[in-house]
PDB file of N, CA and C in Angstrom:
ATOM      1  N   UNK A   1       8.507  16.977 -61.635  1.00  0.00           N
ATOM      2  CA  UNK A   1       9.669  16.859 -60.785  1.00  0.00           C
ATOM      3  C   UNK A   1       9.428  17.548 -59.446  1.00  0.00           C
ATOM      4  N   UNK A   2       9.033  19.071 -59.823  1.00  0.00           N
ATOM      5  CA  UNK A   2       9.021  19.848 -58.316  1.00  0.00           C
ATOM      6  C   UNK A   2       7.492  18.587 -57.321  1.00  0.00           C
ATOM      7  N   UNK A   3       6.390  17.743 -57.716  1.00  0.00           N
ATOM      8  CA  UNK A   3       5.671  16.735 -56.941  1.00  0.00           C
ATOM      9  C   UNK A   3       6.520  16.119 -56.168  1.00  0.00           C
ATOM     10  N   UNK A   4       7.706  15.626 -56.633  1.00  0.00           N
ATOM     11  CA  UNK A   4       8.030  14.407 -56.111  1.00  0.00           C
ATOM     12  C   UNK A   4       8.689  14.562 -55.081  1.00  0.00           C
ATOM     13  N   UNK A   5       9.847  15.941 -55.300  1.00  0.00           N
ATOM     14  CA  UNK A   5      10.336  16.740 -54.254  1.00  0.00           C
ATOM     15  C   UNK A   5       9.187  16.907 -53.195  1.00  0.00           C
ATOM     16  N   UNK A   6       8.177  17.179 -53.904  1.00  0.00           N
ATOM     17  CA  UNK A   6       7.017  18.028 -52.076  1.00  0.00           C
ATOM     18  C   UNK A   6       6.728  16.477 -51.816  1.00  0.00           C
ATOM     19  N   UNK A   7       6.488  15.676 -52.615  1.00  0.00           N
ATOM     20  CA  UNK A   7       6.513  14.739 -51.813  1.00  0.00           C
ATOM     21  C   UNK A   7       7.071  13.669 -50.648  1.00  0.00           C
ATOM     22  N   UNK A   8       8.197  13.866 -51.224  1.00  0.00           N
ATOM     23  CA  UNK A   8       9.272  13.381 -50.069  1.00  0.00           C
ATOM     24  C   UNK A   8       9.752  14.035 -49.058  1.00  0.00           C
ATOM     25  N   UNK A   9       9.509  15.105 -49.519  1.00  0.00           N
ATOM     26  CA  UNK A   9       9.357  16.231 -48.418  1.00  0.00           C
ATOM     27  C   UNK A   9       8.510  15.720 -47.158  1.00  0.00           C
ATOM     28  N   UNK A  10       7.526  15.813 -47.901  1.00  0.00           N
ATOM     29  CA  UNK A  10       5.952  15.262 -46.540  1.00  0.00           C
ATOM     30  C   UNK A  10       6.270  13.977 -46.508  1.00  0.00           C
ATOM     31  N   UNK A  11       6.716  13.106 -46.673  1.00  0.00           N
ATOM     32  CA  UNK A  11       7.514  11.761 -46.480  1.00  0.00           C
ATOM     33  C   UNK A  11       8.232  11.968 -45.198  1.00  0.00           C
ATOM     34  N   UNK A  12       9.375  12.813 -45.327  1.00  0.00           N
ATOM     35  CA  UNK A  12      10.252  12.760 -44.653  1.00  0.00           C
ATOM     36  C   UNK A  12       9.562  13.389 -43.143  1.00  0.00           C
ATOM     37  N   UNK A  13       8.762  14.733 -43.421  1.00  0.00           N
ATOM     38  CA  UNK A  13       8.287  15.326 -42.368  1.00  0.00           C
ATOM     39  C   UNK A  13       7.755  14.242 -41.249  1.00  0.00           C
ATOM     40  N   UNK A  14       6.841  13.178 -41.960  1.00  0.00           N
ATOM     41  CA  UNK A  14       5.826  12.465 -41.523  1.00  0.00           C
ATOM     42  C   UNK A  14       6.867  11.039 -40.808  1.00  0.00           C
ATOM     43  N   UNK A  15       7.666  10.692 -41.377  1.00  0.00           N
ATOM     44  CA  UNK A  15       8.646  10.321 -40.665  1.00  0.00           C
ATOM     45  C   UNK A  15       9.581  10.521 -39.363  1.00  0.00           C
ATOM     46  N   UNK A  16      10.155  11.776 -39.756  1.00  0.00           N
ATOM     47  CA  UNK A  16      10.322  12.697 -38.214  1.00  0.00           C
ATOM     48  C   UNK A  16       9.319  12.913 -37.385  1.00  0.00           C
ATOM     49  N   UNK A  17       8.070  13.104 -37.395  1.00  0.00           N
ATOM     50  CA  UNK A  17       7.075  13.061 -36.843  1.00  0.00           C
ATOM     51  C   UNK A  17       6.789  11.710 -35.532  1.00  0.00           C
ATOM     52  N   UNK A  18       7.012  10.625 -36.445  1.00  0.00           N
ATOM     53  CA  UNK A  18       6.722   9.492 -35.812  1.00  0.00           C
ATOM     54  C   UNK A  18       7.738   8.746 -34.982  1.00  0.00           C
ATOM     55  N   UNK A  19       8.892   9.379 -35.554  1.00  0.00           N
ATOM     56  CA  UNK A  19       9.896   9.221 -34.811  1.00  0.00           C
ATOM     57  C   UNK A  19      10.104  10.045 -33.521  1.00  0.00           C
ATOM     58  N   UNK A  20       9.774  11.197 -33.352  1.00  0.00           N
ATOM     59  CA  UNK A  20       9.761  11.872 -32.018  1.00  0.00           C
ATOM     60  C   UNK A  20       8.720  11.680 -31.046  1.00  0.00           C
ATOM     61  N   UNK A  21       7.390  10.641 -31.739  1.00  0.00           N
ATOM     62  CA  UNK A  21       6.491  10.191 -30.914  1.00  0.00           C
ATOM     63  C   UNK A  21       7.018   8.783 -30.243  1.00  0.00           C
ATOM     64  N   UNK A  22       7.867   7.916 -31.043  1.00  0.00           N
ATOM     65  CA  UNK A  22       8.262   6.862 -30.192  1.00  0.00           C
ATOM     66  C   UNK A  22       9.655   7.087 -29.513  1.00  0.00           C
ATOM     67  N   UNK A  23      10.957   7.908 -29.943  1.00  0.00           N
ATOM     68  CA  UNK A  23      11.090   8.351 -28.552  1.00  0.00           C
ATOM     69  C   UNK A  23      11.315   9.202 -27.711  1.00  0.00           C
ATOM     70  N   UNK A  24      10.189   9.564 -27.506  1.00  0.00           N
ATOM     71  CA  UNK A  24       9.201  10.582 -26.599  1.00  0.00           C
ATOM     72  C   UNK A  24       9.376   9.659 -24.933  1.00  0.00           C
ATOM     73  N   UNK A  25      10.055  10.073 -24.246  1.00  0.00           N
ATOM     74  CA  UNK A  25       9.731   9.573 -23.126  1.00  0.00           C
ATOM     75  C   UNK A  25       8.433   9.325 -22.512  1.00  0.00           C
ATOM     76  N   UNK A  26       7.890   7.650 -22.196  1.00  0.00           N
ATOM     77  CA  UNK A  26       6.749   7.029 -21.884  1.00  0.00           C
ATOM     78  C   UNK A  26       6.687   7.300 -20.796  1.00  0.00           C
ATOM     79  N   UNK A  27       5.526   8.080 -19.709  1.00  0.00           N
ATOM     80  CA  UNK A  27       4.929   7.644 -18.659  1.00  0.00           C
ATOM     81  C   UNK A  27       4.841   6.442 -18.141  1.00  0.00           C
ATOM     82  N   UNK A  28       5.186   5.942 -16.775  1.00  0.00           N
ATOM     83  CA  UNK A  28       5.420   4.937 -15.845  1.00  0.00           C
ATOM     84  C   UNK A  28       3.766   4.414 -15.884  1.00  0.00           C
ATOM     85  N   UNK A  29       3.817   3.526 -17.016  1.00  0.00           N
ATOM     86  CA  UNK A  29       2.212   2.950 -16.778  1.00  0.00           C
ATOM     87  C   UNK A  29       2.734   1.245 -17.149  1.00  0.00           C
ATOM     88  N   UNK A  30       2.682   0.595 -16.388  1.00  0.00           N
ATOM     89  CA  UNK A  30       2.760  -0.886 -16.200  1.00  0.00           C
ATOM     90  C   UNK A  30       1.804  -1.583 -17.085  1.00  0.00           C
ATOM     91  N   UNK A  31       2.628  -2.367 -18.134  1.00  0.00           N
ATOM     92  CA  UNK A  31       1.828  -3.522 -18.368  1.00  0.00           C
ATOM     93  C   UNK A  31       0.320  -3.563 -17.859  1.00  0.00           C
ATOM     94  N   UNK A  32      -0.667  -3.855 -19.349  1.00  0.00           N
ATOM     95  CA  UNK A  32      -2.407  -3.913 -18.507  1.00  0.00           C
ATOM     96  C   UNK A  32      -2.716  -3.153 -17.283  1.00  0.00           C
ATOM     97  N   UNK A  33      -2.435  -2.036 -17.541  1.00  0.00           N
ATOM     98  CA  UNK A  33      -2.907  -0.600 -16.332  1.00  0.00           C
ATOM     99  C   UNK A  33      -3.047   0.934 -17.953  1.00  0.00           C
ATOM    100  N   UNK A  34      -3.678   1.585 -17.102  1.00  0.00           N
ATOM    101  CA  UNK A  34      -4.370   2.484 -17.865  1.00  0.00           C
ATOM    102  C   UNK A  34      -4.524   3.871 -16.755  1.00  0.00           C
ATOM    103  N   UNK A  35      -3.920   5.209 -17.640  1.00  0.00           N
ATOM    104  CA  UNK A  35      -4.106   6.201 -17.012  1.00  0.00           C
ATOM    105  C   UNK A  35      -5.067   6.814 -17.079  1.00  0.00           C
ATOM    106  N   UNK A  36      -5.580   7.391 -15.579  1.00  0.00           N
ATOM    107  CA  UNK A  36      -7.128   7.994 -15.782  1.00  0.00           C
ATOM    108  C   UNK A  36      -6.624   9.219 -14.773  1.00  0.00           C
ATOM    109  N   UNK A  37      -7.442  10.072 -15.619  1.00  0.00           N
ATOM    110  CA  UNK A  37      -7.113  11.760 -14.721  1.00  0.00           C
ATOM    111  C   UNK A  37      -8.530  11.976 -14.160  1.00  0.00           C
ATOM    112  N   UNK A  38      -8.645  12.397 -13.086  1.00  0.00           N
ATOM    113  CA  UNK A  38      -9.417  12.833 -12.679  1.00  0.00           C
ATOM    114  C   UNK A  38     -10.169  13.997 -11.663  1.00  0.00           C
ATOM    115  N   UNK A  39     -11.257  15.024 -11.711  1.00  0.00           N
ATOM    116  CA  UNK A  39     -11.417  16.013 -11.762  1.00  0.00           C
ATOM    117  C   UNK A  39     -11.712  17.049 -12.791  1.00  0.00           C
ATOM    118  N   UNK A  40     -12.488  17.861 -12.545  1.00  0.00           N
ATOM    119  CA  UNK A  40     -12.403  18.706 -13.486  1.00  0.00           C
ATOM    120  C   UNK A  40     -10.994  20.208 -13.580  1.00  0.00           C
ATOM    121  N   UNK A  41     -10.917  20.289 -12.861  1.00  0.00           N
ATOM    122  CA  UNK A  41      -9.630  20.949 -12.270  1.00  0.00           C
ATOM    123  C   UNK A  41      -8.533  20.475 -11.762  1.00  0.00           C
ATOM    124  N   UNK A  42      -7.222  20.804 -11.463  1.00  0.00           N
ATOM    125  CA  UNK A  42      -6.340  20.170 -10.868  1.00  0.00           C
ATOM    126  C   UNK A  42      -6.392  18.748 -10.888  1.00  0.00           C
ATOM    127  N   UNK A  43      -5.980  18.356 -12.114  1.00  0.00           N
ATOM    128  CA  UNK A  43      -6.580  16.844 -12.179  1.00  0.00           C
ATOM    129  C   UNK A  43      -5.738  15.959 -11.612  1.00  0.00           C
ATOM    130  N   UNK A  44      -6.173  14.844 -11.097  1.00  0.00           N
ATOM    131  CA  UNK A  44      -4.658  13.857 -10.301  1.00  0.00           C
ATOM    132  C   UNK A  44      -5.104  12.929 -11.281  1.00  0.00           C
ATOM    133  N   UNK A  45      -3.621  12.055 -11.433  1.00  0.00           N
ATOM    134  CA  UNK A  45      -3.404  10.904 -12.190  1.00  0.00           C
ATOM    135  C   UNK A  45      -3.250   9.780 -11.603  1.00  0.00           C
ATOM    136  N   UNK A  46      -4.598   8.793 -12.335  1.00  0.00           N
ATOM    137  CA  UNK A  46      -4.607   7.691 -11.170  1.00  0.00           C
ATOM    138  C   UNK A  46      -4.064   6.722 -12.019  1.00  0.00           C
ATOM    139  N   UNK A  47      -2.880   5.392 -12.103  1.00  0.00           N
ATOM    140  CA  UNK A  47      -2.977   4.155 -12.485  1.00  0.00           C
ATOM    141  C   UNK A  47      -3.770   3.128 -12.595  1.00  0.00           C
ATOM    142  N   UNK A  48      -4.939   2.417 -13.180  1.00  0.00           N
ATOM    143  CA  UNK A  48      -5.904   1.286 -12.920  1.00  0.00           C
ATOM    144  C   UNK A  48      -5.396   0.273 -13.887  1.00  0.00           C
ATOM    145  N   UNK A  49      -6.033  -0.908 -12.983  1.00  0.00           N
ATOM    146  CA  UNK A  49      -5.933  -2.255 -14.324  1.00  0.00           C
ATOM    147  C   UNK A  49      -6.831  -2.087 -15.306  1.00  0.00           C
ATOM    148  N   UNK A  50      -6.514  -2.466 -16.642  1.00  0.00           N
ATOM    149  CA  UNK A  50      -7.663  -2.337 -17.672  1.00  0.00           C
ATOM    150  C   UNK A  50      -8.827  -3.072 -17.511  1.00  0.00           C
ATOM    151  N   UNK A  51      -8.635  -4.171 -16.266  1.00  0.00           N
ATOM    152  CA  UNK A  51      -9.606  -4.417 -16.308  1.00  0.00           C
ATOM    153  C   UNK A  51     -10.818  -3.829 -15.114  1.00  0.00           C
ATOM    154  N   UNK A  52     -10.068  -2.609 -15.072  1.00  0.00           N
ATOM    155  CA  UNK A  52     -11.504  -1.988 -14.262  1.00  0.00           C
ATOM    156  C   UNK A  52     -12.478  -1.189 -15.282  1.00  0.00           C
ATOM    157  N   UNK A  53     -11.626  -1.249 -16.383  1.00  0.00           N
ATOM    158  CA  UNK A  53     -12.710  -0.672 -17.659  1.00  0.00           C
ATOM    159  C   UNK A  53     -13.551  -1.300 -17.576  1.00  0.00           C
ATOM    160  N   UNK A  54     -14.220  -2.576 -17.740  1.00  0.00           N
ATOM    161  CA  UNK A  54     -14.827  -3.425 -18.006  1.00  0.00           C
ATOM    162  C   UNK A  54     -15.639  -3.903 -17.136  1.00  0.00           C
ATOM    163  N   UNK A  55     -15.686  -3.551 -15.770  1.00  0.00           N
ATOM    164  CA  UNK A  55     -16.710  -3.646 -14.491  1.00  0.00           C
ATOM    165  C   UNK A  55     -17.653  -2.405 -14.846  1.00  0.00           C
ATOM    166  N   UNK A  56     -19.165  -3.055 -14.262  1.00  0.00           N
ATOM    167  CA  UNK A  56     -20.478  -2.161 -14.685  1.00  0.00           C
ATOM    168  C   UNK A  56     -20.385  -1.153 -14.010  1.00  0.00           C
ATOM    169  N   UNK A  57     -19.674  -0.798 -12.805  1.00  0.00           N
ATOM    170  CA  UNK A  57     -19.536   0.183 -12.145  1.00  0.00           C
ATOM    171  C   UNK A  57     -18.693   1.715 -12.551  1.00  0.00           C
ATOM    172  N   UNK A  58     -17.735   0.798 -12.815  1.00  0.00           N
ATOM    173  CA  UNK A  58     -16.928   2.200 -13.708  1.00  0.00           C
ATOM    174  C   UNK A  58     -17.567   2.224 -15.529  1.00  0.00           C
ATOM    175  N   UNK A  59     -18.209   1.404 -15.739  1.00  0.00           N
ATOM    176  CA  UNK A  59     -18.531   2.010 -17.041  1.00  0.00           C
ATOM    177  C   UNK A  59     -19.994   2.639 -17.095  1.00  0.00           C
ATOM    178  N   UNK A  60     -20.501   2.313 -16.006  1.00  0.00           N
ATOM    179  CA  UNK A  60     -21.405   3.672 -15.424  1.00  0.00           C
ATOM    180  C   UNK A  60     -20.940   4.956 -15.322  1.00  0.00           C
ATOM    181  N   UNK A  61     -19.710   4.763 -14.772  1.00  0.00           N
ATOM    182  CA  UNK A  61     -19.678   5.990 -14.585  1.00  0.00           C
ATOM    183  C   UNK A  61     -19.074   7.232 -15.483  1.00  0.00           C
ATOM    184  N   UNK A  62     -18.433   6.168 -16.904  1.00  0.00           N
ATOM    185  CA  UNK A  62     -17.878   6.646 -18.064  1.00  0.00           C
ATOM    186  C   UNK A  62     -19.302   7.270 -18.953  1.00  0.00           C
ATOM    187  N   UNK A  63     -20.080   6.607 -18.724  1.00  0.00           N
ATOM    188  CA  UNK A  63     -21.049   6.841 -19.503  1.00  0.00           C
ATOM    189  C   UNK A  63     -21.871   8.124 -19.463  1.00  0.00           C
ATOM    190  N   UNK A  64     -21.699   8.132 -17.444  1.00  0.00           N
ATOM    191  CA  UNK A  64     -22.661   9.483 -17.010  1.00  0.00           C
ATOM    192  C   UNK A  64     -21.605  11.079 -17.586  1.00  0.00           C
ATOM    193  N   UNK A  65     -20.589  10.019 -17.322  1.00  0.00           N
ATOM    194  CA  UNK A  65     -19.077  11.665 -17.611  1.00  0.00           C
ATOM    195  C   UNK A  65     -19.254  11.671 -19.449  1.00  0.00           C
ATOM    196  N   UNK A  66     -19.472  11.068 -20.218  1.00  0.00           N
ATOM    197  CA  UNK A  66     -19.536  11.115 -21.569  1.00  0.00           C
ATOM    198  C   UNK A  66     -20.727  11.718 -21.838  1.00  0.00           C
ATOM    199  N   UNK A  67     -21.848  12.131 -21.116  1.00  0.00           N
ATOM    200  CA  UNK A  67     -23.370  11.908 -21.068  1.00  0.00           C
ATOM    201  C   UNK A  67     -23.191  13.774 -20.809  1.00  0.00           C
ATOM    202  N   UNK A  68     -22.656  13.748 -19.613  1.00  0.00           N
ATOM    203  CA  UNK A  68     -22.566  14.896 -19.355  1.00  0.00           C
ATOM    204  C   UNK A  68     -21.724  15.750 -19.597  1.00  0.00           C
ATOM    205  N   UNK A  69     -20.500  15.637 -19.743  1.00  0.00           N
ATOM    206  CA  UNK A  69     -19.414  16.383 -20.227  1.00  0.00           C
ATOM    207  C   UNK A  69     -18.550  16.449 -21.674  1.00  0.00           C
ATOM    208  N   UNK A  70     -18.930  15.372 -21.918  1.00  0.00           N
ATOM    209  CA  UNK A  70     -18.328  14.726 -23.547  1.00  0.00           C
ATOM    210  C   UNK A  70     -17.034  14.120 -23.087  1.00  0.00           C
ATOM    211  N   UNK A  71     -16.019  13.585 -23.552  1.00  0.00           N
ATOM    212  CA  UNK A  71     -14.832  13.361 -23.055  1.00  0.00           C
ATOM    213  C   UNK A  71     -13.577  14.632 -23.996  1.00  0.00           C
ATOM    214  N   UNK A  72     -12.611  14.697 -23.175  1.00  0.00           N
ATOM    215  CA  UNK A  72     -11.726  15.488 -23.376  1.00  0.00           C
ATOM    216  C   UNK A  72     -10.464  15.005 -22.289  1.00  0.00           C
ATOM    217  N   UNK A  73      -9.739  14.567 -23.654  1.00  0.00           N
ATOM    218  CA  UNK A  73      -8.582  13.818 -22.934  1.00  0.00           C
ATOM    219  C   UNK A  73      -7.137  14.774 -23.945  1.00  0.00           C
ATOM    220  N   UNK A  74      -6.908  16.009 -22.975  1.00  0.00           N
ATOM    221  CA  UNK A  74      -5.673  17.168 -23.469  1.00  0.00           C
ATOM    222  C   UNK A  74      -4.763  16.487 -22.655  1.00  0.00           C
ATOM    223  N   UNK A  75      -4.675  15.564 -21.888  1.00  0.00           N
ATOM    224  CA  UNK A  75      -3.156  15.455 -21.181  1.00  0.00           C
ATOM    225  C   UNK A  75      -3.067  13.544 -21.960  1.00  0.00           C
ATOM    226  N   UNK A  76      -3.666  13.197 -22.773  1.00  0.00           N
ATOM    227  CA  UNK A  76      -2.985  11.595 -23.226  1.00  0.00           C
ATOM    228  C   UNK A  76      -3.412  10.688 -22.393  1.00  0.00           C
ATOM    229  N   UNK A  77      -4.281  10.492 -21.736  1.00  0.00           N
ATOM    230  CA  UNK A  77      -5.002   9.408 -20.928  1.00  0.00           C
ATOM    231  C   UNK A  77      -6.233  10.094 -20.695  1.00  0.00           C
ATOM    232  N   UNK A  78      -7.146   9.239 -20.298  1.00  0.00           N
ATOM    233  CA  UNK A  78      -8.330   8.952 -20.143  1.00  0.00           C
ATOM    234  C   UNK A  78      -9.034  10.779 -18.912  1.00  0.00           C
ATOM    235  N   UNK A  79      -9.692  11.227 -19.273  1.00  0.00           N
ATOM    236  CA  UNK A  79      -9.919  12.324 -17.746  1.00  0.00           C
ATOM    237  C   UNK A  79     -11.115  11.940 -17.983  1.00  0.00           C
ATOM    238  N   UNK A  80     -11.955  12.178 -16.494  1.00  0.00           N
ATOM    239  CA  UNK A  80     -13.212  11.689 -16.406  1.00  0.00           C
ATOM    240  C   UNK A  80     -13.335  13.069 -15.112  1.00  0.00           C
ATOM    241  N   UNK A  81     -14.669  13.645 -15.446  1.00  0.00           N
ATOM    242  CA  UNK A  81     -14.622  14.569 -14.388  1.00  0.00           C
ATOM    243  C   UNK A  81     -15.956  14.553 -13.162  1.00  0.00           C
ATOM    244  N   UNK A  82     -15.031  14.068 -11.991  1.00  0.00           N
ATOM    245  CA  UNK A  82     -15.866  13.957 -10.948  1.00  0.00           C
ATOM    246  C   UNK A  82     -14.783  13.756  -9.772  1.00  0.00           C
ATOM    247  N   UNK A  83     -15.396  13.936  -8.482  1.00  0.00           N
ATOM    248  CA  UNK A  83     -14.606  14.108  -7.354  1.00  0.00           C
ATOM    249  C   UNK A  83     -13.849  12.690  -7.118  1.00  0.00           C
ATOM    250  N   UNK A  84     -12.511  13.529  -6.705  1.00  0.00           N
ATOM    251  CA  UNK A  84     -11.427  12.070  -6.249  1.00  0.00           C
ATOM    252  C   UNK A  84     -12.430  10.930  -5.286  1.00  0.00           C
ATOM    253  N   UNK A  85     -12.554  11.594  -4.296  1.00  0.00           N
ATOM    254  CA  UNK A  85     -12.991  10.832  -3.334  1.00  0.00           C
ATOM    255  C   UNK A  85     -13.646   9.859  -4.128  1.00  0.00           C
ATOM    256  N   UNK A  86     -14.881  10.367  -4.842  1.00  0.00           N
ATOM    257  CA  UNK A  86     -16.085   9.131  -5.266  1.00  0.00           C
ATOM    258  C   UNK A  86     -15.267   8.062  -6.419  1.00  0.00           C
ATOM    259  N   UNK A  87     -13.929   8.943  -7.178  1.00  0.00           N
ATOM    260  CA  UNK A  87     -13.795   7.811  -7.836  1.00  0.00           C
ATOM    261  C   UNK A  87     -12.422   6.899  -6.779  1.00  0.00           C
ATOM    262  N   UNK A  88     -12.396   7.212  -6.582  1.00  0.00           N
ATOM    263  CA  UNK A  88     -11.201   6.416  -5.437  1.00  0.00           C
ATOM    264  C   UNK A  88     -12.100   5.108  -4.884  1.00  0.00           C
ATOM    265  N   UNK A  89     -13.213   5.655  -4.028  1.00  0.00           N
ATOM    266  CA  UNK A  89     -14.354   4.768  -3.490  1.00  0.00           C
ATOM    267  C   UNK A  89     -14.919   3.888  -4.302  1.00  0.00           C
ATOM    268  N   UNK A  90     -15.138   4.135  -5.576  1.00  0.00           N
ATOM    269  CA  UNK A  90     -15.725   3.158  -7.027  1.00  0.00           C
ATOM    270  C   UNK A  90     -14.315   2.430  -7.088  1.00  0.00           C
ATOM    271  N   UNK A  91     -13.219   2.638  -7.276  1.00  0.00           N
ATOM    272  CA  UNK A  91     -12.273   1.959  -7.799  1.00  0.00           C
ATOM    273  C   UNK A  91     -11.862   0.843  -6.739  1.00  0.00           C
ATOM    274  N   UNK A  92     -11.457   1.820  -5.415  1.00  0.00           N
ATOM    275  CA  UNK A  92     -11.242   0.727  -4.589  1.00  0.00           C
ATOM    276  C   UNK A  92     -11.868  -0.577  -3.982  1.00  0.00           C
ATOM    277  N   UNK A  93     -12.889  -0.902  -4.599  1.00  0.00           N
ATOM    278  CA  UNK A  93     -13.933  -2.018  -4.361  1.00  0.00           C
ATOM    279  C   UNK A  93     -14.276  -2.837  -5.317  1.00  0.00           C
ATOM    280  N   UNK A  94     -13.338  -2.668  -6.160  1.00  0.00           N
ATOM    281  CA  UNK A  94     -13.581  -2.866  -7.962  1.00  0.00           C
ATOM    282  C   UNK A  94     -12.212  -4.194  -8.003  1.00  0.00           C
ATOM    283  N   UNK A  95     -12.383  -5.338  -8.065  1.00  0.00           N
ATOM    284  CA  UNK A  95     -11.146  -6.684  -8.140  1.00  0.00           C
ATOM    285  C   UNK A  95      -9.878  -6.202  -9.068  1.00  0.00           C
TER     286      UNK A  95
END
């Protein structure tokens, strides 16, 4: 008897759980766009289409930041650490 209790217990927990993740107020990210932080410090949050994942250019450059830094994503989107400027310049030339 006392199982079934702990069980519904962790039932219920795991329930509330999932419920305060959906509604959790969502970040302003549009339909097929994807948040990417970037910097290693003071990170700014950039909006992209998903489909800049998928150009050889930025997945170069996922690769060199995975290569070299590992990834570590503490704020819920994507951080990649390297200077605004260069990724601004990669992105903005990217369809």
């Amino acid at each position: 008897m006392g199982g079934r209790i702990r069980s519904r217990i962790s039932s219920a927990k795991q329930i509330l759980k999932l419920q305060s993740l959906v509604t959790r107020k969502k970040p302003d990210v549009p339909k097929g766009h994807v948040t990417v932080y970037v910097r290693e410090t003071h990170r700014k949050r950039f909006v992209v289409p998903i489909t800049v994942l998928n150009h050889p250019s930025f997945r170069c450059l996922l690769k060199r930041a995975e290569e070299e830094f590992r990834f570590n994503h503490p704020m819920g989107g994507l951080t990649i650490p390297c200077l605004e400027e260069a990724f601004v310049h990669l992105t903005s030339g990217l369809p």
